[in-house]
N, C-alpha and C. Protein backbone atom coordinates (compact mmCIF):
# COMPACT_ATOMS: atom_id res chain seq x y z
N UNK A 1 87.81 80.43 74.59
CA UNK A 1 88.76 81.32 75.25
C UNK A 1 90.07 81.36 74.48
N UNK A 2 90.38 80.22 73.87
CA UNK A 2 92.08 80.29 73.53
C UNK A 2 91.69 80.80 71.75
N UNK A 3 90.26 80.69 71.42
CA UNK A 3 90.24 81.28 69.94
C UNK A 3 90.27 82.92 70.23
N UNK A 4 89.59 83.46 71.66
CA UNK A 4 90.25 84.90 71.84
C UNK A 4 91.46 85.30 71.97
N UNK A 5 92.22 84.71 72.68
CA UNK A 5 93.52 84.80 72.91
C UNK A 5 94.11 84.94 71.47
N UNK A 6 93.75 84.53 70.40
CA UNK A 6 94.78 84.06 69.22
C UNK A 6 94.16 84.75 68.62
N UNK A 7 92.61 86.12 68.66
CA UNK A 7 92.37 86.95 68.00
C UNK A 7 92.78 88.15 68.50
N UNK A 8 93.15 88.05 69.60
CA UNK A 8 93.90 89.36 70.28
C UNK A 8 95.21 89.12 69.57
N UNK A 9 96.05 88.68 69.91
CA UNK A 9 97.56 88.56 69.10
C UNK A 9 97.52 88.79 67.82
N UNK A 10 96.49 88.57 67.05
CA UNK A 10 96.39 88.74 65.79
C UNK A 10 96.16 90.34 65.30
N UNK A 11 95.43 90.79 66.23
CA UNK A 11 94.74 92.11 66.55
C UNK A 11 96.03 92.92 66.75
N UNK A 12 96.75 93.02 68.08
CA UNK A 12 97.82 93.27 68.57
C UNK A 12 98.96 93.44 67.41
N UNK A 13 99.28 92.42 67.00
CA UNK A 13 100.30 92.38 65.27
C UNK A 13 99.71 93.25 65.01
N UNK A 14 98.88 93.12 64.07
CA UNK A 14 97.90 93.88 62.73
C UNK A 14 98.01 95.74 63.47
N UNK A 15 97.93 96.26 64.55
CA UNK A 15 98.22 97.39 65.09
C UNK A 15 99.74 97.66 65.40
N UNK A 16 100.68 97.09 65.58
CA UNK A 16 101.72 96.87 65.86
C UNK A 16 102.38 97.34 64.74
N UNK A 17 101.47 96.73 63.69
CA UNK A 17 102.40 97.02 61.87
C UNK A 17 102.04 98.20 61.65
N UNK A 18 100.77 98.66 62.08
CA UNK A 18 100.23 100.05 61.80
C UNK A 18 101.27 101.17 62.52
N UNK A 19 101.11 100.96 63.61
CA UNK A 19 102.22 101.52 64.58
C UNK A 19 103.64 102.05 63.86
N UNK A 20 104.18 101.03 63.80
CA UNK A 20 105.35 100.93 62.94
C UNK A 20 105.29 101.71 61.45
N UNK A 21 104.65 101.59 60.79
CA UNK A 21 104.48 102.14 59.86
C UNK A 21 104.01 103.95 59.62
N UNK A 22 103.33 104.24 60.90
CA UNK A 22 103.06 105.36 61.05
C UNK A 22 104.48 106.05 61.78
N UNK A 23 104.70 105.16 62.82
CA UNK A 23 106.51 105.93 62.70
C UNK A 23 107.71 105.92 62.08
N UNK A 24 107.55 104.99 60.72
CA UNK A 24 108.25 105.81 59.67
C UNK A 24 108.19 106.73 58.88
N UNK A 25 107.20 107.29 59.54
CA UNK A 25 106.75 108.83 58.60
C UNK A 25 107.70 110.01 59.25
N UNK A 26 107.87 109.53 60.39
CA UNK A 26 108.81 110.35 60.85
C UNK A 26 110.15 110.53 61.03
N UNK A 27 111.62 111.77 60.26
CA UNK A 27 112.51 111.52 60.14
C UNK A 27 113.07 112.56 61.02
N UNK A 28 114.83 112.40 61.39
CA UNK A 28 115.39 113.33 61.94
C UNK A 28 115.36 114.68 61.21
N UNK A 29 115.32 115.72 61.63
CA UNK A 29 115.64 116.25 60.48
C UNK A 29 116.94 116.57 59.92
N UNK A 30 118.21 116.27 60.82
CA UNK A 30 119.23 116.53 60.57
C UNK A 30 119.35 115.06 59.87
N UNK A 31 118.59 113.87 59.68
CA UNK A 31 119.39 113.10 58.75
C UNK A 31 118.47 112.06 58.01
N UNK A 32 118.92 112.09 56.83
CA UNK A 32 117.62 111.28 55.51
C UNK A 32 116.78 109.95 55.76
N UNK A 33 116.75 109.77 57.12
CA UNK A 33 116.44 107.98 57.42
C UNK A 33 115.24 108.04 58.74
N UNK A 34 114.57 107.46 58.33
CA UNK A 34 113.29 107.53 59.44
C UNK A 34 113.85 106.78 60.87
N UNK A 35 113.09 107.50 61.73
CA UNK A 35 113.61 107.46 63.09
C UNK A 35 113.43 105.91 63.65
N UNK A 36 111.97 105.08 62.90
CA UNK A 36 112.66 103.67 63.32
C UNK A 36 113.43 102.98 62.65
N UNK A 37 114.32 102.80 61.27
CA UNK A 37 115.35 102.78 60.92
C UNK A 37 116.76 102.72 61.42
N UNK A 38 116.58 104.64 62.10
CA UNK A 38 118.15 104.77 63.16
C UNK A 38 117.99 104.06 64.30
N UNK A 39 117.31 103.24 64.49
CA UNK A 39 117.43 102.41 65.61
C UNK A 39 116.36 103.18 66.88
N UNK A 40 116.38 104.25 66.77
CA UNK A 40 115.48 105.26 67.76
C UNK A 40 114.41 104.63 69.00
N UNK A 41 113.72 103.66 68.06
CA UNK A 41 112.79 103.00 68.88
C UNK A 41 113.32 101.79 69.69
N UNK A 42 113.06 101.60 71.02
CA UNK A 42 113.35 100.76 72.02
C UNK A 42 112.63 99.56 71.93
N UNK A 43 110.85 100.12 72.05
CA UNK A 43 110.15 99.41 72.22
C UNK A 43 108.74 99.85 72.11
N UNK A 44 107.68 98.85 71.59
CA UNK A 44 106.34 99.62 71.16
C UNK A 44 105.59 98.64 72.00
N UNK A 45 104.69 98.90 72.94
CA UNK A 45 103.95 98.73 73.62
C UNK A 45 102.35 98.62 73.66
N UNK A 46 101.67 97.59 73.07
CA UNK A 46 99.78 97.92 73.34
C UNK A 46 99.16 97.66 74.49
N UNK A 47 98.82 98.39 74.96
CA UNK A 47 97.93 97.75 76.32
C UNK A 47 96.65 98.22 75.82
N UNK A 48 95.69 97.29 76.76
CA UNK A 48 94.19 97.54 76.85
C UNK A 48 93.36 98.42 76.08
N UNK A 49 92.61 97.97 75.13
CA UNK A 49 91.69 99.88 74.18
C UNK A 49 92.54 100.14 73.58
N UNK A 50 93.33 99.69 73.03
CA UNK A 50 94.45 100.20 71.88
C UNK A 50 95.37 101.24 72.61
N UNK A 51 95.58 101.17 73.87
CA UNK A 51 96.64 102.17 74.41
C UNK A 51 97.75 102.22 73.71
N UNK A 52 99.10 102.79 73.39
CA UNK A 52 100.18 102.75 72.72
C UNK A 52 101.50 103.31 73.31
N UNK A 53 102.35 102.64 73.98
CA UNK A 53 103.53 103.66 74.71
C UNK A 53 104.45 102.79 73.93
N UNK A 54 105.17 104.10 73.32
CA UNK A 54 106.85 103.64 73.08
C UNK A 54 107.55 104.36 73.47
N UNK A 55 109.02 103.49 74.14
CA UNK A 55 110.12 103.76 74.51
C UNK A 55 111.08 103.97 73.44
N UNK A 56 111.46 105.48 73.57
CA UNK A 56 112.53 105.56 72.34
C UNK A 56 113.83 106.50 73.01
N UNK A 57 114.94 106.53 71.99
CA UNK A 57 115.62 107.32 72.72
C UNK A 57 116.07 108.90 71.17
N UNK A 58 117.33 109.49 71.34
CA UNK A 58 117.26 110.51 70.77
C UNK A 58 118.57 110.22 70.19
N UNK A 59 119.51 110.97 68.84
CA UNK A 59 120.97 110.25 68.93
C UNK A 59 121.89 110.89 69.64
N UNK A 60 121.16 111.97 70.58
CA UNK A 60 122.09 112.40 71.78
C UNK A 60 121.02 113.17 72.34
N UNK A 61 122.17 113.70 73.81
CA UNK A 61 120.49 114.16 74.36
C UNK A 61 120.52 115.54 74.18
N UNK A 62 121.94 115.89 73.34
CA UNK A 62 121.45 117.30 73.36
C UNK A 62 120.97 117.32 71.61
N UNK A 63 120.71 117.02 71.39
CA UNK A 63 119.82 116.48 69.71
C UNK A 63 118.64 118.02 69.98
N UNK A 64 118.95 118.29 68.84
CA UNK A 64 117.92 119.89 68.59
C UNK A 64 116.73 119.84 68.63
N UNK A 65 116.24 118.31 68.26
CA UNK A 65 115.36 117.95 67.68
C UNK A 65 114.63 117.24 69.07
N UNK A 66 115.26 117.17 69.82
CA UNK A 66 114.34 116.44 71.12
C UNK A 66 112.79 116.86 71.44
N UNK A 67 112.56 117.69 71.25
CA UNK A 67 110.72 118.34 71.25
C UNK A 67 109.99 117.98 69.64
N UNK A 68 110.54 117.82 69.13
CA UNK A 68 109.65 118.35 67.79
C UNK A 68 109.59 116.19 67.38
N UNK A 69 110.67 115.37 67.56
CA UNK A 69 110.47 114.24 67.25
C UNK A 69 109.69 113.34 68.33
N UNK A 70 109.68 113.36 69.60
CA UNK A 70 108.58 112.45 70.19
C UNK A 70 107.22 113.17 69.89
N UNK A 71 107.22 114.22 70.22
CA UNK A 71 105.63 115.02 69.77
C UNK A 71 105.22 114.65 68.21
N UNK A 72 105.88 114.48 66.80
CA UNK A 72 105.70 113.69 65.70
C UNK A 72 105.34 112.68 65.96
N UNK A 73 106.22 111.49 66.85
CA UNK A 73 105.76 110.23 66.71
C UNK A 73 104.58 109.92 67.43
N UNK A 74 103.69 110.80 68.10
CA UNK A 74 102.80 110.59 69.11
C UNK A 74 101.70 111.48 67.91
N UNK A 75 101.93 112.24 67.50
CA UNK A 75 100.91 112.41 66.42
C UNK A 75 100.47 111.79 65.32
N UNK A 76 101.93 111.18 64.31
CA UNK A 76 101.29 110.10 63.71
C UNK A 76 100.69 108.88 64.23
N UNK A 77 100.94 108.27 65.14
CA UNK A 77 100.19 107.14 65.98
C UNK A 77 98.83 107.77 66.16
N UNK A 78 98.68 108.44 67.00
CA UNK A 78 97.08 109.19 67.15
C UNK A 78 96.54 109.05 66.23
N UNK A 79 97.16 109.74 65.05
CA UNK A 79 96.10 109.33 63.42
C UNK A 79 95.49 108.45 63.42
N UNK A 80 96.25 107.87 63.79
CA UNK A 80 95.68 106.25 63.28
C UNK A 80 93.91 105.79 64.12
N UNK A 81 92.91 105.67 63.10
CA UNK A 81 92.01 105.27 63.82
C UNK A 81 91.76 104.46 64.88
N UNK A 82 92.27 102.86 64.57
CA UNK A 82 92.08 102.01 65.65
C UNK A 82 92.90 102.71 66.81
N UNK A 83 93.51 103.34 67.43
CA UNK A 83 94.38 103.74 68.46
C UNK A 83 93.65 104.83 69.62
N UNK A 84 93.53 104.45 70.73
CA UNK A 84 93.34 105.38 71.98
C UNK A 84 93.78 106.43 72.21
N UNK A 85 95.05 106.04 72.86
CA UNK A 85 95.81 106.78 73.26
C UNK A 85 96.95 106.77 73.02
N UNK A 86 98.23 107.50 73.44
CA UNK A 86 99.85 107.32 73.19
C UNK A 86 100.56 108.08 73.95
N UNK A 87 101.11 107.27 74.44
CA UNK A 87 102.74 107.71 75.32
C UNK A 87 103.66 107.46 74.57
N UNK A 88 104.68 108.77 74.69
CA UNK A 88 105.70 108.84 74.09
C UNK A 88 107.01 108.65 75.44
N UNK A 89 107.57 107.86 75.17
CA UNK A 89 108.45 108.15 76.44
C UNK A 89 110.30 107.81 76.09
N UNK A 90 110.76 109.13 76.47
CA UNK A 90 112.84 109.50 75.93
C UNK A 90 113.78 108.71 77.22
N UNK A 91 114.47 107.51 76.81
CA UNK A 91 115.29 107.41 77.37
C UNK A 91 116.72 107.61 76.84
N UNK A 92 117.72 107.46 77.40
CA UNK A 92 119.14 107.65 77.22
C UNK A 92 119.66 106.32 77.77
N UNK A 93 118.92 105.10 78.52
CA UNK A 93 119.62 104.07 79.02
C UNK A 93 119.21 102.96 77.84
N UNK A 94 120.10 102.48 77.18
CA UNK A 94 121.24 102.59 77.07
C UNK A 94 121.16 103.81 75.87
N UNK A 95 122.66 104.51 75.80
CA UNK A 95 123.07 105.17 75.25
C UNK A 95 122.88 104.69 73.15
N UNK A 96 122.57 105.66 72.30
CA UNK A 96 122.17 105.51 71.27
C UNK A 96 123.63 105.42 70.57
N UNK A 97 123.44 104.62 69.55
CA UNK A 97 125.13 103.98 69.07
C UNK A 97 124.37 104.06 67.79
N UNK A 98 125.44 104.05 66.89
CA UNK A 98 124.89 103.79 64.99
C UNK A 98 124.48 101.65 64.82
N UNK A 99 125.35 101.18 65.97
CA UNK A 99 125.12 99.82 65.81
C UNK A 99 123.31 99.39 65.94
N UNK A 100 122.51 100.42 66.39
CA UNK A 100 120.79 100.35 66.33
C UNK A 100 120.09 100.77 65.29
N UNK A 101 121.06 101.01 63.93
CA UNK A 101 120.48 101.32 62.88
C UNK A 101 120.20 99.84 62.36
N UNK A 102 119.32 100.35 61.85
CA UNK A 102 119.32 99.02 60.61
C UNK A 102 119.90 98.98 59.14
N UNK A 103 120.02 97.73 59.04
CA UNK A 103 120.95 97.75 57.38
C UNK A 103 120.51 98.38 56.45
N UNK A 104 118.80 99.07 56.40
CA UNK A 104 118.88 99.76 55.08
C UNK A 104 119.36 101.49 55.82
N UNK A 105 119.57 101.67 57.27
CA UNK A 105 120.02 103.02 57.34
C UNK A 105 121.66 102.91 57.42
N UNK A 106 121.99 101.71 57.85
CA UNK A 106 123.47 101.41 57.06
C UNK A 106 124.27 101.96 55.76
N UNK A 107 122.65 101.47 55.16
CA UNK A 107 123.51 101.47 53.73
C UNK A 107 123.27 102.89 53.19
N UNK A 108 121.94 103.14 53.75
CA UNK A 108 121.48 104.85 53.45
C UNK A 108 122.51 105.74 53.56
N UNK A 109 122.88 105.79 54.69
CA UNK A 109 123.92 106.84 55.63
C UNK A 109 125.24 106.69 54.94
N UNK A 110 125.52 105.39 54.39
CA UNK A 110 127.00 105.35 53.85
C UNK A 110 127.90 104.37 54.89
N UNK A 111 127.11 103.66 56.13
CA UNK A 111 128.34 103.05 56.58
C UNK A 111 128.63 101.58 56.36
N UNK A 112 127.90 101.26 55.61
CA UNK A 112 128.26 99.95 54.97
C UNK A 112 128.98 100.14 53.25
């Protein structure tokens, strides 16, 4: 039982990276840095059968781009063979700040 447990987690990672990697394919289009980079993503989620929900938010909510970037990130995930299904889901709590970028969109963007 606990050698399943420690092939699920292993499993779980190994999709997790896939995950991740399939949503850096996707960028704002108003700016040169992939959306998990700007901090965008909250949180990536696997449940059961390779289900997939992430919590992300937008860098405002009136962002032009609000239809065209969760519908991307729910398509590249889908690609992905091992994967079921995918929820995409937009919050605004908490509010999106440049402090959720990461240092290489830091340095990308110019604010370091």
């Amino acid at each position: 039982m606990e050698e399943d447990n420690k092939t699920q987690i292993a499993d779980d990672l190994s999709l997790k990276e896939s995950v991740v990697r399939a949503i850096k394919e996707v960028y704002d289009p108003e700016i040169p840095v992939d959306v998990y980079e700007l901090g965008l993503i909250y949180e990536i989620n696997i449940f059961p059968i390779n289900n997939i929900h992430v919590l992300m938010t937008l860098t405002s909510p009136a962002c032009p781009s609000a239809e065209e970037i969760p519908g991307e990130i729910e398509r590249q995930i889908k690609a992905l063979p091992e994967v079921n299904d995918v929820t995409v889901e937009v919050t605004f709590d908490p509010p999106y700040t440049t402090e959720m970028m990461s240092e290489t969109a830091k340095l990308e963007l110019g604010f370091m």
